[in-house]
C-alpha atoms as a PDB file:
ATOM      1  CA  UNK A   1       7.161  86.224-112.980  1.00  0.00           C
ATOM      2  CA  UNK A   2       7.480  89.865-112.800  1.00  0.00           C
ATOM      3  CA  UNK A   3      10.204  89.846-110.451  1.00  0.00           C
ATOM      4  CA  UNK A   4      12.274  87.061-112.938  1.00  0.00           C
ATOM      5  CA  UNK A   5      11.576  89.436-115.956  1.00  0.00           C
ATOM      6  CA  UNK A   6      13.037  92.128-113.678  1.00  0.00           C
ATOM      7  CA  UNK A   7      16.506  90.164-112.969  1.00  0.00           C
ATOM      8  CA  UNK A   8      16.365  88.310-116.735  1.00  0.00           C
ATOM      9  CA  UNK A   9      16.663  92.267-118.041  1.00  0.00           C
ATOM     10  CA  UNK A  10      18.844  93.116-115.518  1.00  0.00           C
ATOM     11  CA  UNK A  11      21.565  90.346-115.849  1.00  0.00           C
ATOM     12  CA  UNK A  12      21.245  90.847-119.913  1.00  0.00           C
ATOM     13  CA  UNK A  13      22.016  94.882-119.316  1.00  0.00           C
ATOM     14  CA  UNK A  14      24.762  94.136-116.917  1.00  0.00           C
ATOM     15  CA  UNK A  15      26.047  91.647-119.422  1.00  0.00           C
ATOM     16  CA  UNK A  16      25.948  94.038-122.422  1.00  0.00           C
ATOM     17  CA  UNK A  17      27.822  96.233-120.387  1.00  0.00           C
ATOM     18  CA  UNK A  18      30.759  94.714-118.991  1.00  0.00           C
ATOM     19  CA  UNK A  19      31.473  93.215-122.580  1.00  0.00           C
ATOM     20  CA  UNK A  20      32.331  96.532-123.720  1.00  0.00           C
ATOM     21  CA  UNK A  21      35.653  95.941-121.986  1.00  0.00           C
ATOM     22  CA  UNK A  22      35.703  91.760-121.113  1.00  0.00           C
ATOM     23  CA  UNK A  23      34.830  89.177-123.348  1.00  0.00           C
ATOM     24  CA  UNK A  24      31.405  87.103-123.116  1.00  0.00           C
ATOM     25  CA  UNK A  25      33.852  84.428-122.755  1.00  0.00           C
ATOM     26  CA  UNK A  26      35.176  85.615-119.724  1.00  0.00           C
ATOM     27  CA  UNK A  27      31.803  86.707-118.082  1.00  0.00           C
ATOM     28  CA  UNK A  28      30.370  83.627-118.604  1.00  0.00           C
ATOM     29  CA  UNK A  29      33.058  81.799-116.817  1.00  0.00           C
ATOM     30  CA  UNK A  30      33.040  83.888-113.960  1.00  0.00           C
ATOM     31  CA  UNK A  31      29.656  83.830-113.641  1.00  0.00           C
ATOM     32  CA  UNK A  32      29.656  80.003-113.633  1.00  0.00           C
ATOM     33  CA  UNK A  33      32.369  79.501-111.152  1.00  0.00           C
ATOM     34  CA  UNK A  34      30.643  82.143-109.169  1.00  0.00           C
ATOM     35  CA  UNK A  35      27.371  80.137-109.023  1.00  0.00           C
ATOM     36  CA  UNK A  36      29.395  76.814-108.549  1.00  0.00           C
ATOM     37  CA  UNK A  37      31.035  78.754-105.501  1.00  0.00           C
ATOM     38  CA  UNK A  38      27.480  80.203-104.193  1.00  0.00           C
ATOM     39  CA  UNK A  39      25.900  76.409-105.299  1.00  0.00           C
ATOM     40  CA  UNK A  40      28.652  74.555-102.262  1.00  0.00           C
ATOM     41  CA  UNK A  41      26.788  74.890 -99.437  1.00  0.00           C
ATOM     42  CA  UNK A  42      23.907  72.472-101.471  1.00  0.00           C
ATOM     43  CA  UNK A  43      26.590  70.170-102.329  1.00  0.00           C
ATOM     44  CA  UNK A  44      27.937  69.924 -98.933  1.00  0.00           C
ATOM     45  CA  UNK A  45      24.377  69.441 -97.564  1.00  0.00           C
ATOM     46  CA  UNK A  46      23.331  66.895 -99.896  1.00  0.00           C
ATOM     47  CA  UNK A  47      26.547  64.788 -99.500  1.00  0.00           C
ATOM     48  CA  UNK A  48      29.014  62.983-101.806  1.00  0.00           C
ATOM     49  CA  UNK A  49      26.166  60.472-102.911  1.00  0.00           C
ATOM     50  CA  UNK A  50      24.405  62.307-104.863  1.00  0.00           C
ATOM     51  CA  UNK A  51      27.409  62.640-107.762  1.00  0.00           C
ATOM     52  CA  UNK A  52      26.950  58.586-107.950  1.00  0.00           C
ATOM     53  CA  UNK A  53      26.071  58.262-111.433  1.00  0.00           C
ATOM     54  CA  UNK A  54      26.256  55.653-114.158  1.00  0.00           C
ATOM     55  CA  UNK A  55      25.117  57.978-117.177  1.00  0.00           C
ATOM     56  CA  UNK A  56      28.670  60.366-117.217  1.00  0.00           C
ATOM     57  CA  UNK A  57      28.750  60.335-120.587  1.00  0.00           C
ATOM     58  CA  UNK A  58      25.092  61.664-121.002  1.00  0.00           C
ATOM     59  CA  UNK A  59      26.124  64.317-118.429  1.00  0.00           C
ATOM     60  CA  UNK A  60      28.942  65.601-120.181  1.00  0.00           C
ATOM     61  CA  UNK A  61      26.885  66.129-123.156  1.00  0.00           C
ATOM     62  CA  UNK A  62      24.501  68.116-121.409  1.00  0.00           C
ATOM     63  CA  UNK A  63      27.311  70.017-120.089  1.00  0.00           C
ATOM     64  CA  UNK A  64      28.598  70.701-123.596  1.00  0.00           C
ATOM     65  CA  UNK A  65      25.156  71.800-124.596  1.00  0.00           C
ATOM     66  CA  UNK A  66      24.855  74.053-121.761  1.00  0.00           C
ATOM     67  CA  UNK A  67      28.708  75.615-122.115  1.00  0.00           C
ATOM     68  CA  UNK A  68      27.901  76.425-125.787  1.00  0.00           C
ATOM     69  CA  UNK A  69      24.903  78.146-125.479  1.00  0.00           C
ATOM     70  CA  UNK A  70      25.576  79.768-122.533  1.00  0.00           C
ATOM     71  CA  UNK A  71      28.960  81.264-123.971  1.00  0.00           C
ATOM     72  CA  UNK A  72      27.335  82.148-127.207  1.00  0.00           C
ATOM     73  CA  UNK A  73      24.385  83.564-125.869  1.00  0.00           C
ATOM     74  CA  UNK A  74      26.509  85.874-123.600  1.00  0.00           C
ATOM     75  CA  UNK A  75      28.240  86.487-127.063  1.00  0.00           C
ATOM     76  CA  UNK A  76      24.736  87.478-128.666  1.00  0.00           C
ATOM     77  CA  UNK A  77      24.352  90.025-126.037  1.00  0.00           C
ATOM     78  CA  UNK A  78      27.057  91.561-126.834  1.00  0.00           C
ATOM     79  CA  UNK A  79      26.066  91.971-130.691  1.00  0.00           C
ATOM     80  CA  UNK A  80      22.508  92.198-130.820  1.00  0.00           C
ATOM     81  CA  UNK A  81      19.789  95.403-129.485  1.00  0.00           C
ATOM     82  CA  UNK A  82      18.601  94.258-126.270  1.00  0.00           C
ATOM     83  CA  UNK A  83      15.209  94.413-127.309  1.00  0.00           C
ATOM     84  CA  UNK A  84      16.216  91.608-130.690  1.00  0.00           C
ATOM     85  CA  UNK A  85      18.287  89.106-128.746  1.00  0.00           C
ATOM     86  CA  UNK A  86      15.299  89.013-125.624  1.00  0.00           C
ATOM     87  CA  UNK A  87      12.268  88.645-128.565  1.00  0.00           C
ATOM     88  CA  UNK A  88      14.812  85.885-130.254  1.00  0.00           C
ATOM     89  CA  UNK A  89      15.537  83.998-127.142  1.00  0.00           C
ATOM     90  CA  UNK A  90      12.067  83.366-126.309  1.00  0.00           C
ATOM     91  CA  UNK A  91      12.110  80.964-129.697  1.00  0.00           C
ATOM     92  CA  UNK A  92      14.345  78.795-127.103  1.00  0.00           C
ATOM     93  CA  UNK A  93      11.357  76.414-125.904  1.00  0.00           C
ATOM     94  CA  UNK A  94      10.203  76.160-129.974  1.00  0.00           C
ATOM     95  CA  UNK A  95      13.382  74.655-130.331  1.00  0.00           C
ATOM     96  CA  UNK A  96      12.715  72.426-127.202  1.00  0.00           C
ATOM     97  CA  UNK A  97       9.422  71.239-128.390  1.00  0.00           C
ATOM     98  CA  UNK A  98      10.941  70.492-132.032  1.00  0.00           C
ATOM     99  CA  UNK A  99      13.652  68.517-130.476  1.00  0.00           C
ATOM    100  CA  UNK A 100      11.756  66.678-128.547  1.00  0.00           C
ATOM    101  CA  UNK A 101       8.993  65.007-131.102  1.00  0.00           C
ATOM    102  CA  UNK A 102      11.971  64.183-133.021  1.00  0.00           C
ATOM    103  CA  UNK A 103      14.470  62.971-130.565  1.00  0.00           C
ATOM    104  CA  UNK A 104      11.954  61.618-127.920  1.00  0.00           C
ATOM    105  CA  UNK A 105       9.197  60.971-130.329  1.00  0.00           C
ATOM    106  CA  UNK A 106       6.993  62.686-128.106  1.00  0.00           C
ATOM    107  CA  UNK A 107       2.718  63.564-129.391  1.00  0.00           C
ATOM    108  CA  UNK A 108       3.094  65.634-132.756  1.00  0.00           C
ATOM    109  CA  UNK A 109      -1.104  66.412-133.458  1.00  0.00           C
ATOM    110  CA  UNK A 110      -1.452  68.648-136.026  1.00  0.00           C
ATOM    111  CA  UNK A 111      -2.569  71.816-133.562  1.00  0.00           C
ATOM    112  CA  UNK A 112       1.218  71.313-131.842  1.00  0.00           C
ATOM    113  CA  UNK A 113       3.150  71.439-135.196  1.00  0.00           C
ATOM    114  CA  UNK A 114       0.346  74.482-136.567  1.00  0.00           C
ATOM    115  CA  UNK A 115       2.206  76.363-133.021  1.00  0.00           C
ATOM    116  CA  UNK A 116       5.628  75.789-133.847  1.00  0.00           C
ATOM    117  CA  UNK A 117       5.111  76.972-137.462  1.00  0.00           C
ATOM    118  CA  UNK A 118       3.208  79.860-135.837  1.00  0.00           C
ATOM    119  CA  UNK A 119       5.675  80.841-133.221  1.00  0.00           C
ATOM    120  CA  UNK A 120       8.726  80.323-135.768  1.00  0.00           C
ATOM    121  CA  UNK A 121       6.796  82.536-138.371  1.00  0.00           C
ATOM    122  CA  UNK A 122       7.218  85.046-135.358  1.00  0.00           C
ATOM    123  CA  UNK A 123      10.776  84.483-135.661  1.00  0.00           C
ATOM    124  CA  UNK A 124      11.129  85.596-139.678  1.00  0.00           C
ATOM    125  CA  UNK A 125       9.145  88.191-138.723  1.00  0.00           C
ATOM    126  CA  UNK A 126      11.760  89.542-136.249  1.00  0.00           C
ATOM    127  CA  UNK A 127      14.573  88.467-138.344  1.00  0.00           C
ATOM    128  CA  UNK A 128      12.991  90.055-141.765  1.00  0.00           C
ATOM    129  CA  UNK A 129      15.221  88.082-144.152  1.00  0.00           C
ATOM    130  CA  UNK A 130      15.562  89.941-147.523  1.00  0.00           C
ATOM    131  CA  UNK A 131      14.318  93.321-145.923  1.00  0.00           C
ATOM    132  CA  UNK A 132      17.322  93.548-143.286  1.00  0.00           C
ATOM    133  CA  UNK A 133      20.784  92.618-143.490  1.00  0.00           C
ATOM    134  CA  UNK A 134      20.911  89.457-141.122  1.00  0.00           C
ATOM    135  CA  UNK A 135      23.928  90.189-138.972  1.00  0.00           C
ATOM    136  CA  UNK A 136      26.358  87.565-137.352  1.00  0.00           C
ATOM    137  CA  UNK A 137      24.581  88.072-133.538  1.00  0.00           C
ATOM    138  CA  UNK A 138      21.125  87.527-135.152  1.00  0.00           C
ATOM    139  CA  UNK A 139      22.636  83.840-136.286  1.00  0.00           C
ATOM    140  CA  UNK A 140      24.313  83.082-133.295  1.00  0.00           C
ATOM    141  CA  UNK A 141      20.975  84.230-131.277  1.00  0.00           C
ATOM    142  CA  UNK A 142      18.978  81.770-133.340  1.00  0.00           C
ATOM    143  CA  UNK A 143      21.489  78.999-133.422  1.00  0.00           C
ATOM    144  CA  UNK A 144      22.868  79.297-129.422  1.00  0.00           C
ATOM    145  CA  UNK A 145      18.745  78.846-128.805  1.00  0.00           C
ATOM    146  CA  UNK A 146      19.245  74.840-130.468  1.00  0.00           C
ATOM    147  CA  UNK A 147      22.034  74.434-127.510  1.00  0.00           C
ATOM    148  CA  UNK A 148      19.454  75.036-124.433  1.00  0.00           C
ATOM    149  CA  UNK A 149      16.884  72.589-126.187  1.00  0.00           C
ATOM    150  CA  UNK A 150      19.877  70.146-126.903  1.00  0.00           C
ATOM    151  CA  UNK A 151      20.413  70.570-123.376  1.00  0.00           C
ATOM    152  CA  UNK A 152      16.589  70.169-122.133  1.00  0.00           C
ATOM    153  CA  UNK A 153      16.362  66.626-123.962  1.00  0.00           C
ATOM    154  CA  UNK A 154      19.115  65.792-122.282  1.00  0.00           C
ATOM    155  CA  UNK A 155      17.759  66.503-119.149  1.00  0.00           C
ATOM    156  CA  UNK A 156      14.365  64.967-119.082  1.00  0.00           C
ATOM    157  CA  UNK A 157      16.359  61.785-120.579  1.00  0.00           C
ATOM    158  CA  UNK A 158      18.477  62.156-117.579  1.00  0.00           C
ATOM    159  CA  UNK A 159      15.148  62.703-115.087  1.00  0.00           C
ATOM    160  CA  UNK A 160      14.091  59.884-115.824  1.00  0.00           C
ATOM    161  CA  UNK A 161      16.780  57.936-113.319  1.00  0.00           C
ATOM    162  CA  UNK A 162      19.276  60.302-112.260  1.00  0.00           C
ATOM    163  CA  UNK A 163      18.049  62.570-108.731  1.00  0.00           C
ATOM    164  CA  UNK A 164      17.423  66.304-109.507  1.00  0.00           C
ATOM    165  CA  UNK A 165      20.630  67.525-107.078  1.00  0.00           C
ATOM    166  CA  UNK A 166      22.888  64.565-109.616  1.00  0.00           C
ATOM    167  CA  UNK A 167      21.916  66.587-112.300  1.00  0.00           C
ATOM    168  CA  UNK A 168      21.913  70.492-111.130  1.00  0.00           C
ATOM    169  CA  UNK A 169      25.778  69.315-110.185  1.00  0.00           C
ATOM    170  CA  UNK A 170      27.092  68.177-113.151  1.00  0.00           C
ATOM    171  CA  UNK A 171      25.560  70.735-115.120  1.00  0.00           C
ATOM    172  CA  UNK A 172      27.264  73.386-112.565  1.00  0.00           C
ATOM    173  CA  UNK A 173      30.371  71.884-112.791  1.00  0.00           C
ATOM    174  CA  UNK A 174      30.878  71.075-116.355  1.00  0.00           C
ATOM    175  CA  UNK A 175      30.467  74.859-117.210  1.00  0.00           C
ATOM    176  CA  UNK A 176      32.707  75.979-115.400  1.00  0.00           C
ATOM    177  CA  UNK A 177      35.274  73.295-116.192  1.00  0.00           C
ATOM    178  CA  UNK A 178      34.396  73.542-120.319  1.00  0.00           C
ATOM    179  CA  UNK A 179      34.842  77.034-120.145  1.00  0.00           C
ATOM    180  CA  UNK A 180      37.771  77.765-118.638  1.00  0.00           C
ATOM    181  CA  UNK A 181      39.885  77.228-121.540  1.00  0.00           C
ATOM    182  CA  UNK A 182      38.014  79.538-124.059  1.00  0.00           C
ATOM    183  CA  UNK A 183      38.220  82.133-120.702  1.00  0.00           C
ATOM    184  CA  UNK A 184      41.605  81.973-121.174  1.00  0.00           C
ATOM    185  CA  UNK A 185      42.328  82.574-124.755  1.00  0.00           C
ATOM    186  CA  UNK A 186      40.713  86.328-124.113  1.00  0.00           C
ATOM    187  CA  UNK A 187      41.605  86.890-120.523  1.00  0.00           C
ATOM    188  CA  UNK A 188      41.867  89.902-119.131  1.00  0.00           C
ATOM    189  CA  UNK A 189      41.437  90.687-115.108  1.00  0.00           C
ATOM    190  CA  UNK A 190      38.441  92.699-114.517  1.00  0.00           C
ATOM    191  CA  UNK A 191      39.077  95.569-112.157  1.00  0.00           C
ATOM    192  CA  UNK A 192      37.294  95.796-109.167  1.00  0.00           C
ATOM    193  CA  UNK A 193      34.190  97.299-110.777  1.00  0.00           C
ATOM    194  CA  UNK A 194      33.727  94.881-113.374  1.00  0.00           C
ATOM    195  CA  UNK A 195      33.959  92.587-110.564  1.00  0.00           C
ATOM    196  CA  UNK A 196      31.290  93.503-109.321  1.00  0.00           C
ATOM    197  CA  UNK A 197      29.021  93.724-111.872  1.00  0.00           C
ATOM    198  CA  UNK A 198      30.013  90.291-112.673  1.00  0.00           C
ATOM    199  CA  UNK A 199      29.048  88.891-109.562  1.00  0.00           C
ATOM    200  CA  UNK A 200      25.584  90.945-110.152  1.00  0.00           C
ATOM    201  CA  UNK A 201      25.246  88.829-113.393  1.00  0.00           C
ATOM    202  CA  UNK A 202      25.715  85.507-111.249  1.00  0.00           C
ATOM    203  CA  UNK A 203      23.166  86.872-108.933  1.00  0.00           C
ATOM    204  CA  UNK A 204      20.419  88.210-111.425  1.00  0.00           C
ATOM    205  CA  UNK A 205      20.872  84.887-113.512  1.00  0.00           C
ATOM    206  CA  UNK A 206      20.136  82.730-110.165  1.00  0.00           C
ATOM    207  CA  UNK A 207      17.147  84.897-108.765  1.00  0.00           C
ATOM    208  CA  UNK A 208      15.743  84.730-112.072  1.00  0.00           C
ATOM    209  CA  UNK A 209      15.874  81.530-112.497  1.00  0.00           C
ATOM    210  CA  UNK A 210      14.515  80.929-108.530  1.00  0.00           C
ATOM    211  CA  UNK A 211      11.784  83.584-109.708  1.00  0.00           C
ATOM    212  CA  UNK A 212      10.518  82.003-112.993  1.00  0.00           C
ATOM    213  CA  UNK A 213      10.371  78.447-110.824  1.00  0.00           C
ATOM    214  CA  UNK A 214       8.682  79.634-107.709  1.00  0.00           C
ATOM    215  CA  UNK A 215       5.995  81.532-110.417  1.00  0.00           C
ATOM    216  CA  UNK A 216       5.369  78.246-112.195  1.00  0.00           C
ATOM    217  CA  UNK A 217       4.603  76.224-108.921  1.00  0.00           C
ATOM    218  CA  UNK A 218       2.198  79.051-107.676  1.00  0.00           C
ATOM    219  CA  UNK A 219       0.627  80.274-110.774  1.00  0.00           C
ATOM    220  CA  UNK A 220      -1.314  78.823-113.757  1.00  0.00           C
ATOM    221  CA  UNK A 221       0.959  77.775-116.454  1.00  0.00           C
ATOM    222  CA  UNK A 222      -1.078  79.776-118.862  1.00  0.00           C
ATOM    223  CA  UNK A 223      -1.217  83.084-116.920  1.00  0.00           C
ATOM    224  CA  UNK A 224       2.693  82.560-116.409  1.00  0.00           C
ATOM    225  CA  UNK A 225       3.571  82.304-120.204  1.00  0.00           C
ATOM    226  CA  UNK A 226       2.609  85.917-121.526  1.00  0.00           C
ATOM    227  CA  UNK A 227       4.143  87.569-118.568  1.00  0.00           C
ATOM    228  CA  UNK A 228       7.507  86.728-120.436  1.00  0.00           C
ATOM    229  CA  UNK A 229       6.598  89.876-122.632  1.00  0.00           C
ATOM    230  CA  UNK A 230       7.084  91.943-119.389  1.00  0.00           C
ATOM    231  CA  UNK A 231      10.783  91.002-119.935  1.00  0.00           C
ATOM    232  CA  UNK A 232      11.106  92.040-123.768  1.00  0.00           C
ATOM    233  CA  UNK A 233       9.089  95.812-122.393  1.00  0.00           C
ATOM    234  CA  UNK A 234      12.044  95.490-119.593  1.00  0.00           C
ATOM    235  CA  UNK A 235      14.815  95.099-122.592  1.00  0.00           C
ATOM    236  CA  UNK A 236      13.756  97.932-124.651  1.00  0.00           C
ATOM    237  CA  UNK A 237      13.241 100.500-121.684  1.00  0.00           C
ATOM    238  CA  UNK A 238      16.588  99.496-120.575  1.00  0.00           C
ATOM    239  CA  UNK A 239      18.192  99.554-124.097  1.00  0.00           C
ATOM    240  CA  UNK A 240      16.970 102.752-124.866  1.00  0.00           C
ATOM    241  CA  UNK A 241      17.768 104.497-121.861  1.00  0.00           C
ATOM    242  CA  UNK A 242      21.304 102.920-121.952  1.00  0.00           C
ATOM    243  CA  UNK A 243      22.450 102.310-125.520  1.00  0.00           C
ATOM    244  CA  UNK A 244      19.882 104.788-127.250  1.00  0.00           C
ATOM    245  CA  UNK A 245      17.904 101.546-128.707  1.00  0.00           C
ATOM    246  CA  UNK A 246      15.181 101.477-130.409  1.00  0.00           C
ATOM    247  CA  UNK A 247      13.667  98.375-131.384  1.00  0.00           C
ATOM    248  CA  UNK A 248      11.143  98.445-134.603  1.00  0.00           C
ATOM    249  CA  UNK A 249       7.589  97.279-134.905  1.00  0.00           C
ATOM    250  CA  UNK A 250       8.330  94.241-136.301  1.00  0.00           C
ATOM    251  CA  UNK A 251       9.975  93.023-133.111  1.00  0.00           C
ATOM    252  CA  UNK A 252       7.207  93.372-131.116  1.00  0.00           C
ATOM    253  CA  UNK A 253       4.625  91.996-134.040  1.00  0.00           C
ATOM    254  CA  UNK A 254       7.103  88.626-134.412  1.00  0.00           C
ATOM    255  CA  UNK A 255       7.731  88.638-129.794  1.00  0.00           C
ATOM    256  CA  UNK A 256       4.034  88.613-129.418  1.00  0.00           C
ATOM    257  CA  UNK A 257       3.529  85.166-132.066  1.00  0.00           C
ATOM    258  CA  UNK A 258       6.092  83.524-130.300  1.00  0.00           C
ATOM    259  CA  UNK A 259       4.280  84.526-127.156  1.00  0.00           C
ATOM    260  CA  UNK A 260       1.412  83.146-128.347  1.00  0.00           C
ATOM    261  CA  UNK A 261       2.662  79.967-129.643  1.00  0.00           C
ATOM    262  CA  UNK A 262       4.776  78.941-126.583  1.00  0.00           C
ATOM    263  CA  UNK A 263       1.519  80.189-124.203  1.00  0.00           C
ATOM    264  CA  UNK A 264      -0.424  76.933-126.424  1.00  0.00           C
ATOM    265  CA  UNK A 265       1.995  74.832-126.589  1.00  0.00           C
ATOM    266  CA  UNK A 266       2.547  75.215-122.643  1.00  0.00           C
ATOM    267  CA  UNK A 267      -1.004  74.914-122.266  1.00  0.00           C
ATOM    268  CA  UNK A 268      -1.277  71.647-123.735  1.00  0.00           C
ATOM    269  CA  UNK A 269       1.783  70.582-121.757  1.00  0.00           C
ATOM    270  CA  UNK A 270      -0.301  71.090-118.678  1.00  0.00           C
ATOM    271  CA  UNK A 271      -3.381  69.480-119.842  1.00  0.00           C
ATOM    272  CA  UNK A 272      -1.496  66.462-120.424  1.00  0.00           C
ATOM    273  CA  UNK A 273      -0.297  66.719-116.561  1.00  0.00           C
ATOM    274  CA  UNK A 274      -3.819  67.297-115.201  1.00  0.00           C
ATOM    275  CA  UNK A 275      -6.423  65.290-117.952  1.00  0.00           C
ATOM    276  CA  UNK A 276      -9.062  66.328-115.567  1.00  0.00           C
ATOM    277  CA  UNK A 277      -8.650  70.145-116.096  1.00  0.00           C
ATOM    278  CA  UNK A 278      -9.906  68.921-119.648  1.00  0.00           C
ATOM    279  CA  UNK A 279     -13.792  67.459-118.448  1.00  0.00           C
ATOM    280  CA  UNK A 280     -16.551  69.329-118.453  1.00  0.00           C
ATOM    281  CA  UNK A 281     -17.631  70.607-115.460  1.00  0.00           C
ATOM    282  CA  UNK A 282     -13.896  70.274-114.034  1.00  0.00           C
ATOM    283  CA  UNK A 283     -13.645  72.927-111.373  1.00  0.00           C
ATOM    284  CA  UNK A 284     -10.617  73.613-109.007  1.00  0.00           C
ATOM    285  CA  UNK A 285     -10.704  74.541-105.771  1.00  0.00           C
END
């Protein structure tokens, strides 16, 4: 988990960056088409068969989802202190949770709902309506975080018949297709530097991602969960030391709710996976 903060911080930095000079619009799509282009050896492995699917239109969707947030999250980046936009984007699996007793009608007990209103209090507390001026980034950070939980429904609907590779596929390909066009309206060729850091984006997004996975299948789910605070310390070391941020108390205070409230609410998740971790006198081995 250390090693995903690591890349997560990285990525964001690299991100921050490059939009100085090309649009978030632009970075995402090359980042996307970049993965798709690293993703073709899987697709050539796994065959043809795997894009057999009956549920397009639920696909799509999730694409759209994914394209949005993605793009305005890049967008966010570009707007918000380092330090804001990581503590704000960990509100993403609040949103998840919320979306999914509603849409799925999944278990609401009153201890889940007391952790959303706990971890969302850790929002307002970042945010500080009526004390600071709520910029345009700090909305688009809150609202691009509804797109990934959109997006997460979607996919646990879709997990439910359609094989993992199906879905990792579509999802690949849809965001680079539905934002190509929104690419193009601010185009501008990157120069060979910017190239490269763009590709470093693709790369620190994937490892990241690889690194968050592999630390949830070897580690308990509750020891995993706070080490996402490693990433906001990552954000405002690198935010200070490149953009002469400094984040205020109040982020941490309202990162460190969230923290906790996400840590629960994963908690119970697992419990509900392994019943038996619940007995007394469980042990594990």
């Amino acid at each position: 988990m250390l090693a995903s903060s690591v890349f997560a911080a990285g990525m964001h930095v690299t991100v921050k960056y490059v939009a100085l000079e090309i649009h978030p619009f632009e970075i995402f799509f090359l980042r996307q088409s970049i993965a798709l282009v690293l993703l073709a050896p899987i697709f050539l492995n796994i065959g043809f068969a795997a894009l057999k699917t009956e549920r397009l239109g639920m696909h799509f969707m999730r694409g759209v989802f994914m394209t949005a947030g993605g793009m305005a999250w890049f967008w966010a980046i570009s707007l918000v202190p380092l330090a804001k936009v990581t503590a704000l984007n960990l509100s993403a699996v609040l949103f998840t949770v919320l979306a999914a007793i509603i849409f799925l009608k999944e278990a609401s007990e009153w201890k889940r709902w007391a952790a959303l209103i706990f971890g969302f209090i850790g929002v307002i507390v970042i945010v500080r309506p009526g004390y600071e001026i709520i910029s345009f980034g700090v909305i688009l950070v809150i609202v691009t975080r509804l797109f990934p939980a959109g997006a997460r429904v979607l996919s646990k609907v879709l997990s439910r018949t359609e094989r993992t590779p199906t879905i990792v596929v579509y999802g690949a390909v849809a965001m680079s297709v539905l934002s190509f066009i929104p690419a193009m309206m601010v185009w501008i060729t990157p120069n060979l530097e910017q190239f490269f850091y763009i590709i470093l984006v693709s790369i620190g997004g994937t490892l990241s991602q690889l690194s968050m996975v592999t630390a949830y299948k070897v580690g308990d789910i509750g020891a995993v969960e706070p080490f996402h605070f490693v990433r906001l310390i990552w954000a405002a070391l690198f935010g200070f030391i490149l953009f002469g941020e400094i984040p205020s108390i109040w982020v941490w205070i309202g990162a460190s709710m969230i923290i906790a409230a996400v840590t629960y609410l994963a908690q119970g998740e697992a419990r509900k996976k392994n019943p038996e971790a619940e007995q007394p006198g469980a042990t594990t081995t």
